[in-house]
Protein backbone atom coordinates (compact mmCIF):
# COMPACT_ATOMS: atom_id res chain seq x y z
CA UNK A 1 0.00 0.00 0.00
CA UNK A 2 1.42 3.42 -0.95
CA UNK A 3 1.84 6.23 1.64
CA UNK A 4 -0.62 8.25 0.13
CA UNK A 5 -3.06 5.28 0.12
CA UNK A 6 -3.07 4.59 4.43
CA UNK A 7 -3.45 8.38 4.84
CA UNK A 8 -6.16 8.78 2.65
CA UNK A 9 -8.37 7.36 4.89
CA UNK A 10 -7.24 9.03 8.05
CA UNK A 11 -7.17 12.54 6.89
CA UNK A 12 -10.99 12.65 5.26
CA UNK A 13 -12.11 11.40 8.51
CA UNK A 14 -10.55 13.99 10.18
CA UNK A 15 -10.55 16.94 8.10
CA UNK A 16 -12.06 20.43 9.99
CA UNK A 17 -13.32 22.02 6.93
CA UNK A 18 -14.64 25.42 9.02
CA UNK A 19 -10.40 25.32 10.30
CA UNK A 20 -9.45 25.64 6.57
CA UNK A 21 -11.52 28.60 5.83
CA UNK A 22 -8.86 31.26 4.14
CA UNK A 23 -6.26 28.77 4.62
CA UNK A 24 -4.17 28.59 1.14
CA UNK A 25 -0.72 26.17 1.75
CA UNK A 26 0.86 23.52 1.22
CA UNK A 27 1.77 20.98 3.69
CA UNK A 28 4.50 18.18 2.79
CA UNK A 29 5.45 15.09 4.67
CA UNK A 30 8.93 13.32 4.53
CA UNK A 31 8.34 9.96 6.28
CA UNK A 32 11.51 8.62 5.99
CA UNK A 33 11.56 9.06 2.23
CA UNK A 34 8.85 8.77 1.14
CA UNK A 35 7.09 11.94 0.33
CA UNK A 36 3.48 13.14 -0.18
CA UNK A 37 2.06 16.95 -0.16
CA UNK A 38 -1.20 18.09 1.06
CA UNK A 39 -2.32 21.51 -0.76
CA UNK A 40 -5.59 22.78 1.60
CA UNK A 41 -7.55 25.57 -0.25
CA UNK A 42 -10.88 27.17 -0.46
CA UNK A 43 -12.03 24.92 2.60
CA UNK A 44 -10.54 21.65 1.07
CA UNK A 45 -7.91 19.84 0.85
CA UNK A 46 -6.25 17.20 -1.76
CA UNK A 47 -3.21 14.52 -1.37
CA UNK A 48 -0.78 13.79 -3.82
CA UNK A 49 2.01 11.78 -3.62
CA UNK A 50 5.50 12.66 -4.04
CA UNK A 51 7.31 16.04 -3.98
CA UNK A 52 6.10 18.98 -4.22
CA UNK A 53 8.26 21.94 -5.96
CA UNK A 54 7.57 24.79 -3.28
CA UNK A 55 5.78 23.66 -0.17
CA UNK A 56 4.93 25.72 2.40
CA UNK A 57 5.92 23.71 5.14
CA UNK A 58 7.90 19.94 5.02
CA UNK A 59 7.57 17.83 8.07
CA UNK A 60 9.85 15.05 8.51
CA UNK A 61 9.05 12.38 10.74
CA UNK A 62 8.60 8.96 10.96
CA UNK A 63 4.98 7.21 10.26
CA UNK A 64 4.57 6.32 13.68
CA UNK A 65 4.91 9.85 14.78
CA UNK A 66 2.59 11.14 12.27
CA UNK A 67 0.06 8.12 13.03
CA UNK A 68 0.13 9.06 16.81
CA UNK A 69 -0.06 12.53 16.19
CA UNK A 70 -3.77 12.04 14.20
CA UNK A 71 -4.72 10.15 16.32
CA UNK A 72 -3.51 12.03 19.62
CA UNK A 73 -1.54 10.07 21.18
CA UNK A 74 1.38 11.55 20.36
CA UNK A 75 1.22 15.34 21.48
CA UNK A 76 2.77 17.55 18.27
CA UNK A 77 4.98 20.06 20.76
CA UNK A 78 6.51 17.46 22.58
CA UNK A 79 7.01 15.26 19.60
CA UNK A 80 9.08 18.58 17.80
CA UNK A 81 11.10 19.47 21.04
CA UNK A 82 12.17 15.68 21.47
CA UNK A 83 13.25 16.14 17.35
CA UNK A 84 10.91 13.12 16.68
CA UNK A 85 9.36 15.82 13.52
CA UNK A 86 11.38 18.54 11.93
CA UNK A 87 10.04 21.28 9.91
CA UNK A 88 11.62 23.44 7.00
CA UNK A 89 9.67 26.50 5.72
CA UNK A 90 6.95 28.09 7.78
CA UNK A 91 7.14 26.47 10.95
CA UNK A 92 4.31 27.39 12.38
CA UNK A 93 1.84 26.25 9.69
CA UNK A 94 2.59 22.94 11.46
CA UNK A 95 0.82 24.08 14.58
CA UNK A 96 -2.43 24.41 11.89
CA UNK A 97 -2.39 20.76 11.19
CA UNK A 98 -3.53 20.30 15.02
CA UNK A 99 -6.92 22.44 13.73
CA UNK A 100 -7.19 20.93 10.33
CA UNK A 101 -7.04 17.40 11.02
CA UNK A 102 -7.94 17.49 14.84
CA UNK A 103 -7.56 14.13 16.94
């Protein structure tokens, strides 16, 4: 099963449409590799695999890590001060994926 495949389902069960009202970015997830991009827009959001050319934010982090933290048991501030996800670009869009795709 492809990355984008096992997150499909999580994220559309998840997603907080009302959270991305006037949100317009582009979130990107390096699990170990393997990389997929999330572009949220006009209260929606789609996911693509592989790179994308200018994302917004890239989190990299292991599956595990990004499986606990949809599903809250892994908390998101404690998971980036222990360096178990790192962020390049706007850091704090990552804090949005809390409201987006709440637990």
């Amino acid at each position: 099963m492809s990355t984008v495949n096992e997150y499909k389902e999580i994220l559309a069960s998840k997603f907080n449409t009302a959270a991305a009202a006037g949100v317009d970015e582009i979130f990107q997830f390096d699990l170990e590799g393997e990389l997929f991009h999330l572009i949220v827009a006009d209260s929606a959001y789609e996911i693509h695999e592989g790179e994308h050319d200018d994302p917004s934010v890239t989190l990299s982090l292991k599956s595990a890590t990004l499986k606990g933290l949809l599903d809250g048991s892994v908390n998101g501030m404690t998971a980036f001060m222990m360096g178990k996800v790192k962020a390049t670009g706007n850091m704090m869009l990552a804090t949005k994926l809390t409201q987006l795709f709440p637990a």
